[in-house]
Structures are given as structure tokens and as C-alpha cells.
Protein backbone atom coordinates (compact mmCIF):
# COMPACT_ATOMS: atom_id res chain seq x y z
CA UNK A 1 -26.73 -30.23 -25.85
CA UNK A 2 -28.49 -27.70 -23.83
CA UNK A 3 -25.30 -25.19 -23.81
CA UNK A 4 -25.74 -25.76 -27.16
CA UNK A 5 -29.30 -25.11 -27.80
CA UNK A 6 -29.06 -21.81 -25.67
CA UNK A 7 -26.34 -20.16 -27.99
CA UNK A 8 -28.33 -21.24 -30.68
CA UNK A 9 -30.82 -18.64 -29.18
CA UNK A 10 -29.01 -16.00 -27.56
CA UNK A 11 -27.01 -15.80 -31.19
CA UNK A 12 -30.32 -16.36 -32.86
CA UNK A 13 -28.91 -13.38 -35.52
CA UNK A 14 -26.25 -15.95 -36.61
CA UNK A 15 -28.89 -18.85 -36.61
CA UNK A 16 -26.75 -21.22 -39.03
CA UNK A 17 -23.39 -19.96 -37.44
CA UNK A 18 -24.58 -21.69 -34.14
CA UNK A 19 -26.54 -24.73 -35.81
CA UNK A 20 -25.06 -27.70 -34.47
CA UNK A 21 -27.44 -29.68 -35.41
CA UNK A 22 -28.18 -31.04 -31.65
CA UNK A 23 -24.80 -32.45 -31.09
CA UNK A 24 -24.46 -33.21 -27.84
CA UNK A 25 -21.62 -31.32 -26.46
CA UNK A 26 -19.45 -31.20 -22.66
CA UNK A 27 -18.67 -27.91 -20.71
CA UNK A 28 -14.84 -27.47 -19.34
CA UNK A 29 -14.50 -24.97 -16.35
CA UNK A 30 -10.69 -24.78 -15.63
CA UNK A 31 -9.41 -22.52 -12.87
CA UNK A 32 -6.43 -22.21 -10.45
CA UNK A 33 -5.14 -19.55 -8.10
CA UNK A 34 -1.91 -18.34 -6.67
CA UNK A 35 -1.95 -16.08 -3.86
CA UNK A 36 1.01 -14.60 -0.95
CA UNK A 37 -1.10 -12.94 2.13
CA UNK A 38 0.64 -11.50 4.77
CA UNK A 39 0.01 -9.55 8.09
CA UNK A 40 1.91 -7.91 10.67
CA UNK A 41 -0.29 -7.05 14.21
CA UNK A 42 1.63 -5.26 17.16
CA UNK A 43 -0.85 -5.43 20.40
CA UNK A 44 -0.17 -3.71 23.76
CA UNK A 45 -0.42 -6.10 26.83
CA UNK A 46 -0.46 -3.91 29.32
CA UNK A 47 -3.33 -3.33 32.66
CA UNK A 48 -3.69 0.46 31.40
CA UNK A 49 -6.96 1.65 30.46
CA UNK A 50 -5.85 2.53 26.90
CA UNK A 51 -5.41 -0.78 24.53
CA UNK A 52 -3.94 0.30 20.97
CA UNK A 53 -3.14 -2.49 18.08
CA UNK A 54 -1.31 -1.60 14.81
CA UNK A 55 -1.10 -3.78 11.86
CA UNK A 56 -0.30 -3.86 8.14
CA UNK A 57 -1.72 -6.08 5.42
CA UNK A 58 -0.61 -7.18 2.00
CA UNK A 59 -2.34 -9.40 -0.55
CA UNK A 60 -1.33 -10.13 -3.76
CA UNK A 61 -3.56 -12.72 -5.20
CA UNK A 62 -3.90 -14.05 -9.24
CA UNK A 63 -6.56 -16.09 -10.39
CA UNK A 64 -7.02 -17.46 -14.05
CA UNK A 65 -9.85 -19.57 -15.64
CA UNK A 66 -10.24 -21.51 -18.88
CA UNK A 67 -14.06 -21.83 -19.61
CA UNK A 68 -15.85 -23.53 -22.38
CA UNK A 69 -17.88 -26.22 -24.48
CA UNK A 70 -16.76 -28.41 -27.04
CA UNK A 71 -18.30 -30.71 -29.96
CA UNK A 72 -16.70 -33.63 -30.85
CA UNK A 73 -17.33 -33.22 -34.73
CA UNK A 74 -17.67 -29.17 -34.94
CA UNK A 75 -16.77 -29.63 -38.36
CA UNK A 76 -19.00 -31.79 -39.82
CA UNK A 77 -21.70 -29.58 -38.66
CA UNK A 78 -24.22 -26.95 -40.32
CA UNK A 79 -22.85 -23.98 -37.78
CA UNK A 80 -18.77 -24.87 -39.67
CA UNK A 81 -19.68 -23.85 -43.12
CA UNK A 82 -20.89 -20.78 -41.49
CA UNK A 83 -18.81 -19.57 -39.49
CA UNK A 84 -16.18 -20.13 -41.84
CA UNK A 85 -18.36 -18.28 -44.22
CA UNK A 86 -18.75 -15.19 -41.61
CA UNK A 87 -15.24 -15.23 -40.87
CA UNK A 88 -13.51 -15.02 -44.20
CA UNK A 89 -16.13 -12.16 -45.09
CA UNK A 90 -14.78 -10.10 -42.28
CA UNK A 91 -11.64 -10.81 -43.04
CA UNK A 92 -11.64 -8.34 -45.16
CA UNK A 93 -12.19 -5.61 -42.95
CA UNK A 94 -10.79 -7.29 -39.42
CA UNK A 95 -7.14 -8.41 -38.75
CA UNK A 96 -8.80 -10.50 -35.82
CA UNK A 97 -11.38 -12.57 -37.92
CA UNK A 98 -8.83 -15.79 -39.14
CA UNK A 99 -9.61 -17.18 -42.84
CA UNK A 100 -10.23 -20.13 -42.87
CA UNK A 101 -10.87 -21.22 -39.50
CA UNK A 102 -8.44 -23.38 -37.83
CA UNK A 103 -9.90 -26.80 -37.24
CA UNK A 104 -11.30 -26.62 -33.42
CA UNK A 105 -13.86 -29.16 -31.54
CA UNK A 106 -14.22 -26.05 -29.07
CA UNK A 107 -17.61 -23.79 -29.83
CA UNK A 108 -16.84 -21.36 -26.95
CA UNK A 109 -13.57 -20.21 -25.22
CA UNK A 110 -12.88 -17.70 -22.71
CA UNK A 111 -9.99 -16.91 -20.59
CA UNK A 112 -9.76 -14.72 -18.30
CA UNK A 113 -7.19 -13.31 -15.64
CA UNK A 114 -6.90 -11.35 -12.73
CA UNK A 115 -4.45 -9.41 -10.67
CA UNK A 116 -5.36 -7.86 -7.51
CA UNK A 117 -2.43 -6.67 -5.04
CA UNK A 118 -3.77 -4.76 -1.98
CA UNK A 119 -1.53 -2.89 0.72
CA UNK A 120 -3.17 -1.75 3.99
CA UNK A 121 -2.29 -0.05 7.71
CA UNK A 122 -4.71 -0.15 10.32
CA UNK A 123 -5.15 0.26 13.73
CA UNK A 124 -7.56 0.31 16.65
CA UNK A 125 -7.67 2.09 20.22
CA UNK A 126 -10.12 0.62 23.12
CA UNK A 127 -10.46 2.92 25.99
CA UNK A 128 -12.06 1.60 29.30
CA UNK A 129 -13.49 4.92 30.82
CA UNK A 130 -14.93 2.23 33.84
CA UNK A 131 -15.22 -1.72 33.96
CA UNK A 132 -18.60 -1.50 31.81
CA UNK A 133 -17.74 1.49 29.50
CA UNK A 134 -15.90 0.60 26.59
CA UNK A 135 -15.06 2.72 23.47
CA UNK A 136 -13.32 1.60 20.27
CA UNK A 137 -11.77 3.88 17.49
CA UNK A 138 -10.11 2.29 14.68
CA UNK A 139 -8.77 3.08 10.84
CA UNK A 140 -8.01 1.68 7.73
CA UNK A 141 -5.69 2.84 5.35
CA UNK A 142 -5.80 0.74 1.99
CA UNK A 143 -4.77 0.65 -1.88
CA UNK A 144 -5.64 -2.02 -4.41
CA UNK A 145 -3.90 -2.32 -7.97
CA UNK A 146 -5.39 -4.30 -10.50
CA UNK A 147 -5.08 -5.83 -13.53
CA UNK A 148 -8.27 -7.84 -15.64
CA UNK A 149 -7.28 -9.29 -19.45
CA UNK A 150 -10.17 -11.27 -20.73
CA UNK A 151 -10.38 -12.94 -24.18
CA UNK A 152 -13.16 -15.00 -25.75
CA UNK A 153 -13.78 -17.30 -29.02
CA UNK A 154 -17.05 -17.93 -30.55
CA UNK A 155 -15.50 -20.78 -31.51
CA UNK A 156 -12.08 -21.25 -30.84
CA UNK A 157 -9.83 -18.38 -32.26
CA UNK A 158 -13.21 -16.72 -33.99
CA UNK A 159 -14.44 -13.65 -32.51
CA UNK A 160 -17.79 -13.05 -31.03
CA UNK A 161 -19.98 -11.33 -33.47
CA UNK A 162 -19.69 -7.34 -33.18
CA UNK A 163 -16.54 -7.70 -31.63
CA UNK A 164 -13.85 -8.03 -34.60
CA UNK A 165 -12.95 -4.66 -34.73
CA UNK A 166 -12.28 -4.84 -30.30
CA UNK A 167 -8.72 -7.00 -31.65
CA UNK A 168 -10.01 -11.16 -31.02
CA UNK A 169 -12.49 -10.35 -28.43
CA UNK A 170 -9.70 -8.80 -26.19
CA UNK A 171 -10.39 -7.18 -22.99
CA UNK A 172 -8.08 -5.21 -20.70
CA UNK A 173 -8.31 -2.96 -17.50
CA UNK A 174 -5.89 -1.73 -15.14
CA UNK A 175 -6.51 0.82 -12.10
CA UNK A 176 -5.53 1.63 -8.99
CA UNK A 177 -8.07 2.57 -5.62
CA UNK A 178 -7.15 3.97 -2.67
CA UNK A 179 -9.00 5.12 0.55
CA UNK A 180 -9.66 5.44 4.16
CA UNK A 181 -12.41 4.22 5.74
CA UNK A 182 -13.00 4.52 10.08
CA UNK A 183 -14.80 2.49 12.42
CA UNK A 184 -15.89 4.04 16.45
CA UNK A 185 -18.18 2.06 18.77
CA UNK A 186 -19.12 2.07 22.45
CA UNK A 187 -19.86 -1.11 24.61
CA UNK A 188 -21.65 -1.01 27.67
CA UNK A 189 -21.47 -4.70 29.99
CA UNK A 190 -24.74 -4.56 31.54
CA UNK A 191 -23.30 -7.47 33.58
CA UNK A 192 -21.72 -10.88 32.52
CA UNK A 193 -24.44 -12.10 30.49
CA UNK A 194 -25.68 -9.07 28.60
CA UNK A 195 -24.31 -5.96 26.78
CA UNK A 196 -25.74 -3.98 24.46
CA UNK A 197 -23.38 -1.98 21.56
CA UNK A 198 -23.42 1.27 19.85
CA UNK A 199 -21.30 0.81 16.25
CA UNK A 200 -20.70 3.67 13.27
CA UNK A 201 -18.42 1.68 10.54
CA UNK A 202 -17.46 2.03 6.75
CA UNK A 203 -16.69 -0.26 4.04
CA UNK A 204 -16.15 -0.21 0.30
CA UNK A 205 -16.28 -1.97 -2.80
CA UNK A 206 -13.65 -2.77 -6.26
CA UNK A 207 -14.61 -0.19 -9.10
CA UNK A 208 -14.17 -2.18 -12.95
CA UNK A 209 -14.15 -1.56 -16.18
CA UNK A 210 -16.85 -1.86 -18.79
CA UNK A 211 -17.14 -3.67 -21.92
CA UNK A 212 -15.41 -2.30 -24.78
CA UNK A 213 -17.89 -3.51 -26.62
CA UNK A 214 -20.99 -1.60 -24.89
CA UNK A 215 -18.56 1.30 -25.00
CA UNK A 216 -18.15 1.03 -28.53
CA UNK A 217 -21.79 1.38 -29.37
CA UNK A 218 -23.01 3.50 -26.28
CA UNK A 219 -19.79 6.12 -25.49
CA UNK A 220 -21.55 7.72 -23.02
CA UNK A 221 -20.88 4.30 -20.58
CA UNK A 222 -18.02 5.55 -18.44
CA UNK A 223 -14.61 2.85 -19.76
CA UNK A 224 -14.18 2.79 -15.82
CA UNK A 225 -16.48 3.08 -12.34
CA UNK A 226 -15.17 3.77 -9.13
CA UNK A 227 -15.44 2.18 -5.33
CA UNK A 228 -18.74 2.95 -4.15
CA UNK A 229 -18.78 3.44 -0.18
CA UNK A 230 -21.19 2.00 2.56
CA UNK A 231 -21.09 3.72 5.96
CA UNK A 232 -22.97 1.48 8.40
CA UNK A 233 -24.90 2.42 11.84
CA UNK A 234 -25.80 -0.28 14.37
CA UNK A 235 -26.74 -0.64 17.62
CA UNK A 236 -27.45 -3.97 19.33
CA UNK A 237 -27.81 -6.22 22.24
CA UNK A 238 -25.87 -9.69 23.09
CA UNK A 239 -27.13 -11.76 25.67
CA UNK A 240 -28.00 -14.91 27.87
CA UNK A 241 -30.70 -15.44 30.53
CA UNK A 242 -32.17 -18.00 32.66
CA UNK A 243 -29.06 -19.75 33.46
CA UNK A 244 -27.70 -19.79 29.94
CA UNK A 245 -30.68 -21.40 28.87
CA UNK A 246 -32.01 -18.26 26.71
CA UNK A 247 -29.31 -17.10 24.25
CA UNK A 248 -30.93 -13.46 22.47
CA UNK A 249 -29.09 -11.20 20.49
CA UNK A 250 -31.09 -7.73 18.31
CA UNK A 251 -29.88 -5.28 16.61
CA UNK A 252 -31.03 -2.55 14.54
CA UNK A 253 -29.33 -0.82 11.96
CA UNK A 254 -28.91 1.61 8.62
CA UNK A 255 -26.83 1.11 5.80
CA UNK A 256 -26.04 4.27 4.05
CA UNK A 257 -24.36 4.18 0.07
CA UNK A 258 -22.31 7.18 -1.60
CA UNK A 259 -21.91 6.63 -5.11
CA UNK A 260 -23.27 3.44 -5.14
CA UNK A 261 -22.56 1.05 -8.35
CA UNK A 262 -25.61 0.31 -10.50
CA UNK A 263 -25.30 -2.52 -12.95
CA UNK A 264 -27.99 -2.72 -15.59
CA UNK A 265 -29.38 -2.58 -19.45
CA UNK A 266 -28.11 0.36 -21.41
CA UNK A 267 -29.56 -0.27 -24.52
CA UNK A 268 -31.80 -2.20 -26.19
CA UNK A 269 -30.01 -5.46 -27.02
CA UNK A 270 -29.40 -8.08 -24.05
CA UNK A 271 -25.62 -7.79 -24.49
CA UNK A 272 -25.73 -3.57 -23.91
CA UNK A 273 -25.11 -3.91 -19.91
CA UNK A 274 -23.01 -1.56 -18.22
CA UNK A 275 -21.88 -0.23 -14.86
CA UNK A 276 -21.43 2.78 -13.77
CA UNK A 277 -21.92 5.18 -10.51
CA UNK A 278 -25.22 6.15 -9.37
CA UNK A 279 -26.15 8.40 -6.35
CA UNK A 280 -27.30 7.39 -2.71
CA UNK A 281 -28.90 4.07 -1.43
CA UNK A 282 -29.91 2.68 2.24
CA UNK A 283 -31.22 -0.55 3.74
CA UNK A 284 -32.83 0.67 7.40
CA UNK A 285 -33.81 -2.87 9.20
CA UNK A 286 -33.70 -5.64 12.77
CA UNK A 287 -32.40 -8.52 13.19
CA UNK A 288 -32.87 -10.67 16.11
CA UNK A 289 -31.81 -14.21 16.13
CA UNK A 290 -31.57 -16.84 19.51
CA UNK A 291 -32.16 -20.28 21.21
CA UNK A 292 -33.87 -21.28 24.13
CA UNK A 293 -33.97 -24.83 25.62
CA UNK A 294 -37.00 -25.52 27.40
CA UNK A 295 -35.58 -28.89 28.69
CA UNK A 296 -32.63 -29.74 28.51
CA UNK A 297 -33.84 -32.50 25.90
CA UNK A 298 -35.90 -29.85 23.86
CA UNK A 299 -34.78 -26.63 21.96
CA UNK A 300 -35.88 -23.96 19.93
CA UNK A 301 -33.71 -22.05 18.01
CA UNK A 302 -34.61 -19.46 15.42
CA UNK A 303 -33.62 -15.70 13.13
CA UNK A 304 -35.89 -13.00 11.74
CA UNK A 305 -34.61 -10.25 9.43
CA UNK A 306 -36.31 -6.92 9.03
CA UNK A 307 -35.81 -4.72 6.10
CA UNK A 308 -36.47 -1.86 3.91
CA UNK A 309 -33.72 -1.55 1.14
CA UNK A 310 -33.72 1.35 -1.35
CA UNK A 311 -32.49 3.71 -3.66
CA UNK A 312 -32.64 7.52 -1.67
CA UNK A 313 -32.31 9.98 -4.77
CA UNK A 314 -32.90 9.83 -8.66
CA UNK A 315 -30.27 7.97 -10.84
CA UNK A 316 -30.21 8.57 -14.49
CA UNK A 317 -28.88 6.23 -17.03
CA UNK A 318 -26.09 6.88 -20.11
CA UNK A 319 -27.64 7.79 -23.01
CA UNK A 320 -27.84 5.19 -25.88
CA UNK A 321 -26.46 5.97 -29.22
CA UNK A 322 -22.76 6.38 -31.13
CA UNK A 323 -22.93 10.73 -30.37
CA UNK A 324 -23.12 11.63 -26.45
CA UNK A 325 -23.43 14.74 -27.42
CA UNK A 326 -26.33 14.01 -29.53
CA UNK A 327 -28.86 12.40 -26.62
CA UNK A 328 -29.96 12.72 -22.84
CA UNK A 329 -29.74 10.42 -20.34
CA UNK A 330 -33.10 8.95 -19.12
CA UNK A 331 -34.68 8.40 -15.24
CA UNK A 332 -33.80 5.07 -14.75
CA UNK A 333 -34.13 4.76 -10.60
CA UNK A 334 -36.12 7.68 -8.88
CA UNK A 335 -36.37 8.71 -5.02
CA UNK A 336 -38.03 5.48 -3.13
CA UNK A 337 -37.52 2.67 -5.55
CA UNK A 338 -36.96 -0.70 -4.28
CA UNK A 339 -33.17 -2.78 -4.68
CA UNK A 340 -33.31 -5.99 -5.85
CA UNK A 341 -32.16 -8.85 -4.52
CA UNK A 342 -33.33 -7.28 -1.37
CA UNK A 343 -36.51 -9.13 0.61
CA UNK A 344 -38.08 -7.45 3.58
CA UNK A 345 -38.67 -10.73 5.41
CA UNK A 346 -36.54 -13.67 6.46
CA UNK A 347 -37.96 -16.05 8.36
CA UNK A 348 -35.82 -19.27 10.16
CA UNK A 349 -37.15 -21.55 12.90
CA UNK A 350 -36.08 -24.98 14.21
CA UNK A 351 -37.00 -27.31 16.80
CA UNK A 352 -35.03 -30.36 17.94
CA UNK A 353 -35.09 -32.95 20.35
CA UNK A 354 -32.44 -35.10 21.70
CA UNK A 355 -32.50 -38.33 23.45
CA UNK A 356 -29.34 -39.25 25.03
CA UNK A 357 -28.38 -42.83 25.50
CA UNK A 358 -30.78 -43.30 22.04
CA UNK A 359 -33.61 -45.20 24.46
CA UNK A 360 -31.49 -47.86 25.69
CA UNK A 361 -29.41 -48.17 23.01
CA UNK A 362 -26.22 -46.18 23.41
CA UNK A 363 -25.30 -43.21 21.86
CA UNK A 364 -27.24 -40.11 21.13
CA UNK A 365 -30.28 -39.42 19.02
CA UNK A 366 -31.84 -36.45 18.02
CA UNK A 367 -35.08 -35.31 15.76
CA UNK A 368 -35.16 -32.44 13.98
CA UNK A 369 -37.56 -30.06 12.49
CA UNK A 370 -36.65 -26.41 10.91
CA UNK A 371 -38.33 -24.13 8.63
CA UNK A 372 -37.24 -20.68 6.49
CA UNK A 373 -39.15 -18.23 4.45
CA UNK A 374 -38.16 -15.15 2.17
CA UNK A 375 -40.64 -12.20 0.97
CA UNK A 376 -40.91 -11.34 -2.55
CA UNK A 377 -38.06 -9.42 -4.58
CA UNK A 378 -37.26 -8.32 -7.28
CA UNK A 379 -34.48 -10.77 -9.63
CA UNK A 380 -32.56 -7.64 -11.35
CA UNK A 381 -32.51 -3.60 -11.17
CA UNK A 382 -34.05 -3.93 -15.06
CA UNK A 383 -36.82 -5.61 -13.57
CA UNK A 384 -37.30 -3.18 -10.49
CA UNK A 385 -36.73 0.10 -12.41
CA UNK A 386 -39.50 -1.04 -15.17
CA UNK A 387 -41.76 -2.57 -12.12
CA UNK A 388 -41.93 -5.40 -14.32
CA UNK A 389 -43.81 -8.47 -12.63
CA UNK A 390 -42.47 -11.01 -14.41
CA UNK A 391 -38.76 -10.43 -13.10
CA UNK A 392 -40.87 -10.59 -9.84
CA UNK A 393 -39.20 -13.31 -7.40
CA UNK A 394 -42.42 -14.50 -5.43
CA UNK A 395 -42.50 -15.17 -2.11
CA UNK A 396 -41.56 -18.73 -1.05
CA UNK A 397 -40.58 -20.97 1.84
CA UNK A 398 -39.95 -24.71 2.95
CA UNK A 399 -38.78 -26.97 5.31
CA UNK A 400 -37.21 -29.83 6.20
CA UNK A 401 -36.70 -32.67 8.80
CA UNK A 402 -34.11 -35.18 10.09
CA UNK A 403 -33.36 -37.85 12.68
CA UNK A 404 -29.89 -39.63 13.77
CA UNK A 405 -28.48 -41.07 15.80
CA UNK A 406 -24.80 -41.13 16.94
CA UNK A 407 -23.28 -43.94 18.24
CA UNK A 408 -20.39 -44.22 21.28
CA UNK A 409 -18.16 -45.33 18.69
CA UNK A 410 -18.50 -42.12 16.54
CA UNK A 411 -20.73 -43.78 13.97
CA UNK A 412 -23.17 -41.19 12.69
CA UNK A 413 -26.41 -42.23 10.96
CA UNK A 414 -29.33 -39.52 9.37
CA UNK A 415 -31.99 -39.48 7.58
CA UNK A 416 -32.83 -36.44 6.14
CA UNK A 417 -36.31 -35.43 4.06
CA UNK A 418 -35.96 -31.85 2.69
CA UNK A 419 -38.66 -30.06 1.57
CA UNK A 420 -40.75 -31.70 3.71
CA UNK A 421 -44.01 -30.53 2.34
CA UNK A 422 -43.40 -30.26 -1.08
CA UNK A 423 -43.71 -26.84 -1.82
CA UNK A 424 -42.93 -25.08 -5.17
CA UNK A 425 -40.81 -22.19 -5.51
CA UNK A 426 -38.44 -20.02 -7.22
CA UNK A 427 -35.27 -19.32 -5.29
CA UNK A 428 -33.76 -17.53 -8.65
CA UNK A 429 -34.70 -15.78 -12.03
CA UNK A 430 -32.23 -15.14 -14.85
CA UNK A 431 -33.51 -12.30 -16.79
CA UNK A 432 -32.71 -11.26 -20.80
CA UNK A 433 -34.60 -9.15 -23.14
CA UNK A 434 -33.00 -11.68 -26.25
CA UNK A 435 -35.62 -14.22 -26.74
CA UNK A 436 -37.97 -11.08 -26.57
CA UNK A 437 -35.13 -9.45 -29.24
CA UNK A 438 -35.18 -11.79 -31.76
CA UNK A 439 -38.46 -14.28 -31.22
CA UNK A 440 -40.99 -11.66 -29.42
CA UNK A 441 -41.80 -13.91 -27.02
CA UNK A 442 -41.70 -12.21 -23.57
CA UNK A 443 -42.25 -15.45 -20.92
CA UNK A 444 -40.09 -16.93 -22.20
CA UNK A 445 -37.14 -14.95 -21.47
CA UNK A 446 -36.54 -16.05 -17.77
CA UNK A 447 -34.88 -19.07 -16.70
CA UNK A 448 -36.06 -19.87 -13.25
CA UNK A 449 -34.53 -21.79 -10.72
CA UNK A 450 -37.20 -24.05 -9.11
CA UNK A 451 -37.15 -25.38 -5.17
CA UNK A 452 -35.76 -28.77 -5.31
CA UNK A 453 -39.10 -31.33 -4.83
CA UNK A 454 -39.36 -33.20 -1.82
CA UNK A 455 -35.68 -34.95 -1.29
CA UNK A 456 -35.02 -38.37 1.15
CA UNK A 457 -31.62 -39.04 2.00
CA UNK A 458 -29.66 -41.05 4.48
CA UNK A 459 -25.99 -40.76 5.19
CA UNK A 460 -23.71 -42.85 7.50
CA UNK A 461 -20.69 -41.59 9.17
CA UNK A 462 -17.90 -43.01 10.48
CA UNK A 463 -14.99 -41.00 12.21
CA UNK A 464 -11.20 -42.67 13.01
């Protein structure tokens, strides 16, 4: 019913078409994959300074999905007269629109499939210039072919509304990416228990396509986008002290993008989204996790991440209309704005005691108390570009605490209480501009995800 409800909105244009009169409908999530992976890694063995390893890589994976809802009696409701109504009318125009519409239970269908065959060589040279020194140069050679075909119903065999003319809500993509990326670091053993790193490595990520359908009405969104590339610099320290009772690892590092893919609102109308290539991004930041047992009964255990994510130059978005050559693209990101998704604090801390032989009992038992926290952020780049509060993901945190105890004959019982204190939260925010669209009402275009209430459990068990 609530699928059902929230296409009444987000088609609110087409009110009757999606009137289903609060029929209570089920949701059907199909999906399978096939996939071949194989790898091929020839390693030196000998005492010599110089270690080399070669390798090459193939993956050809294909993944398909079925997703939908259904109503039992579709066709006894308002939204059948209409969309038969709809239907036959474009009909006229549309090869795609069917009239009448074949006699379906199934609201919403989409089906979508995937191709993605990559072919890489790599390879990687260590070089001891002394016991301690150690230095590591290594490339990657990759392509990737794919191949996306999506198709959708709104219902079954009717296409979605502004989409007759794209040939029954038909997708299709194909492209090929290629590239080399490199990888050079130096290790220095301070002595058994400590080392500290030096790292420069690069990585990458899929270009897509766009919708045809944003296309259609915006032609200035680019049909494809290409790989955008991260080139990352760390340096760090891994360690243990005090007998092995302190385990501390830092590091610090910066995160540089080229190109870097922005995904956000081109128009007006929720459903105008596109993606396309922006300019430079970096995240600068710490991170030090570790554990430290101050008996051997108590320990403390714990993570903080640092950082400062953002966008380094100005990006402008495609220009809205049917003639490119008739508008100017706007300042959408400038010099200094903040990602999303991106907090500058992370916060995790635990402390546990164990009690082996469970006071008399036998076994093992253990108490356990841990807590996390995450700074503010922003949900979406629409909601960071516009520095709209209201796509604002407040700070939050919460914790939670267990006991157990394991028996000698693998038995395992806990009780766990999460969200110990109650607290309230959002972890998530869904943002669109179509309640706004078609109702004018602002708040009430977010869906939040809340932090689960306070949550008692207990579990038991038993291993053969």
C-alpha cells in the first residue's frame, strides 16, 4: 500500500492514472548473476634483493534483475480506466503506447541488465635497498566493455509518462574504458613491531550513460560520462608496544580527483538528474585506529577519522532547455564547497571485559560496551550546492551493550541492547523537489531514515 501511495505522489500529474484506490499491493525484487573470473600471478622466489610479480586478470560478469509491485485486482481499479484512457490517446502518436492495455496485476516493471567484461596486466617490483628499506613500484593496465539495456512499465507493457516517444521506456548503453593507473611506496621496519609507510597510488571509476529521457528535454546533458580518476597520497605508521599489549596504527592522507563525476538535478522537475564530468575534488584527513589491554581481562579498543572533503575548482552545470545553443550553463559547485556524504568526524570506542571460566561456571563470559558518532553532512550535492538546511544530515551518535557467555561445549548465549540510551537520529535523507513540484509543500519532500529506538535481543548459539 505504501509503494502504492508514493507513486500516487511522485506521478501526482497522472493523479487518476495511479489511483488505486488503497489496494494493498506486494513488491517482487528478482535478481541473479553469472560471472567467469580468472587470474594468472607469476612470483619470483628467489633470496635476491629485487622481487617482481606479473599477473593478468579477466572478468566477465552479467547480472539481471526483475523489479516491481503488483495489485491483485489492477483492473477493477480507478487508476485502469485511466491508464487505458492515456494510453489509447497516445496511441495515436506512439508505436510504444499499446491500445487497449493488456490485462496485467503488475503496476510497475523494470528490467534491467548488465554486461561488464574487464581484461587487465599488472605487475609489481619490491626492491630491498637494506633489511629495513623497502620500495614498491607497481602498474595496472586495464579495459572494461560494457553493455546496460534497461526497460520499464508504468504498468506492465505501458510506458512511463514522457517516455513514449524513447520506444517502451527502452534504455541502452554500450562503451568501452581503458587506462593505466601506477602505484610506488617505500617501507621503512623501524624494528619488528613498528614501521611506518610512505604510499602514492591511483584508482578509477565506470563512466555511464544518461537518461534518454533527461537528454531528450535537456541536450546539453552529455549521452555518455567518462572514468573519473583518484590519485591517492598516504603516509602511515603500523605498530605494537608494550609486549603486544598496545596495537596503534595512523595515517594521514590526500585524495586528489581529475574529472571527477557529479551526479545531480538538471532541471527543474525531480526526474531531470544527470551525470556528467566536473573538474577537481580532494578529501585531505587522519585516521588512527588501535587496542590496548590494560589487563589481560580488560580492553579498550577504538577509531577516529579526520576529514576535510571538497570540491577544489568551479563546476558548472548543463544548461536546461530543448536549444544548447540557446542557454548558458550555470555555477553549480564553486572553489571550497563541501561533498556530501562526506562527515569530518567519526568517532568509535569500545570497552570489554572478559571473565574466563564465567565465575565458576565454565566457559567464557564477556561484557561489552561500544559507542560511534558521525558529524553533520550533507544527504545530496543538490542539497550542498543550494546550502540548503533541510537536506542537512545532523549530527548523531549511539551506542550499544552486550554480555555472553560461551560455554566449553561451544554453546554461545548474548544479550544484546542497542541503542542503549535511546537516542534519536537520522542516519539517511532521501531528497526530491516533487512533492514541492506538484503540492508546494517543501518538508515534506524528505524521507528520513530514523535510528532504530532502543532494541533488546538475545541469541543462542550452538556450533557442531
Amino acid at each position: 500500500m505504501a509503494y502504492n501511495q508514493w507513486q500516487t505522489a511522485y506521478y501526482a500529474g497522472y493523479f487518476e492514472r495511479y489511483n488505486f484506490d488503497y489496494e494493498y499491493g506486494t513488491i517482487f525484487n528478482d535478481q541473479w548473476q553469472e560471472r567467469f573470473t580468472q587470474e594468472f600471478r607469476l612470483t619470483s622466489l628467489s633470496e635476491s634483493k629485487l622481487q617482481w610479480m606479473v599477473g593478468a586478470f579477466y572478468d566477465d560478469v552479467y547480472d539481471e534483475w526483475e523489479y516491481g509491485s503488483k495489485i491483485p485486482n489492477l483492473t477493477q481499479t480507478t487508476a485502469w480506466e485511466a491508464i487505458n484512457y492515456y494510453s489509447c490517446y497516445y496511441s495515436a502518436y506512439y508505436d510504444a503506447a499499446p491500445c487497449p492495455v493488456p490485462v496485467t496485476d503488475i503496476t510497475y516493471w523494470n528490467n534491467y541488465r548488465r554486461t561488464i567484461k574487464q581484461t587487465a596486466v599488472f605487475g609489481e617490483i619490491n626492491y630491498n635497498f637494506t633489511d629495513k628499506l623497502i620500495a614498491t613500484v607497481g602498474a595496472r593496465w586495464f579495459e572494461f566493455d560494457k553493455d546496460e539495456f534497461q526497460q520499464y512499465y508504468v504498468p506492465y507493457l505501458v510506458p512511463p509518462p514522457g517516455s513514449y516517444g524513447l520506444g517502451e521506456g527502452l534504455t541502452e548503453s554500450q562503451g568501452t574504458d581503458s587506462d593505466t593507473i601506477y602505484k610506488v611506496g617505500l617501507q621503512y621496519d623501524i624494528d619488528d613491531n613498528r614501521m611506518v609507510y610512505g604510499l602514492i597510488s591511483e584508482g578509477f571509476r565506470l563512466g555511464g550513460s544518461n537518461n534518454p529521457r533527461v537528454i531528450a528535454s535537456n541536450p546539453s546533458v552529455p549521452e555518455e560520462y567518462d572514468p573519473d580518476k583518484l590519485t591517492n597520497y598516504e603516509i602511515g605508521l603500523k605498530s605494537t608496544w608494550m609486549e603486544g599489549r598496545l596495537t596503534l596504527n595512523a595515517s594521514l592522507f590526500l585524495m586528489e580527483w581529475e574529472g571527477i563525476q557529479i551526479n545531480s538535478r538538471i532541471g527543474e522537475k525531480f526526474w531531470q538528474r544527470g551525470t556528467w564530468n566536473g573538474e577537481t575534488g580532494e578529501t585531505a584527513g587522519a585516521e588512527i585506529n588501535g587496542s590496548f589491554y590494560i589487563t589481560p581481562n580488560w580492553m579498550i579498543e577504538g577509531s577516529l577519522f579526520l576529514a576535510d572533503a571538497e570540491y577544489t575548482a568551479d563546476t558548472f552545470r548543463p544548461c536546461t532547455g530543448n536549444d544548447p545553443d540557446d542557454c548558458e550553463p550555470t555555477l553549480w559547485i564553486e572553489d571550497g564547497q563541501d561533498m556530501p556524504g562526506s562527515p569530518d568526524t567519526k568517532l568509535w570506542a569500545a570497552l570489554e571485559y572478559t571473565e574466563p571460566g564465567a565465575f565458576g561456571f565454565g566457559g567464557d563470559m564477556w561484557f561489552r560496551y561500544d559507542t560511534s558518532y558521525q558529524s553533520e553532512t550533507y544527504d545530496d550535492l543538490d542539497s550542498a550546492a543550494t546550502n540548503d538546511p533541510v537536506g542537512l544530515i545532523p549530527s548523531w551518535s549511539t551506542a550499544n551493550f552486550q554480555v555472553g557467555w560461551a560455554s566449553e561445549s561451544a554453546l554461545t548465549c548474548t544479550l544484546f541492547v542497542r541503542n542503549v540510551w535511546n537516542d534519536n537520529g537520522i542516519n539517511s535523507l532521501q531528497a526530491s523537489t516533487f512533492f514541492y513540484d506538484f503540492f508546494g509543500q517543501p518538508g515534506d519532500s524528505w524521507l528520513r531514515t530514523l535510528q532504530r529506538p532502543r532494541t533488546i535481543s538475545f541469541n543462542v548459539t550452538k556450533r557442531f
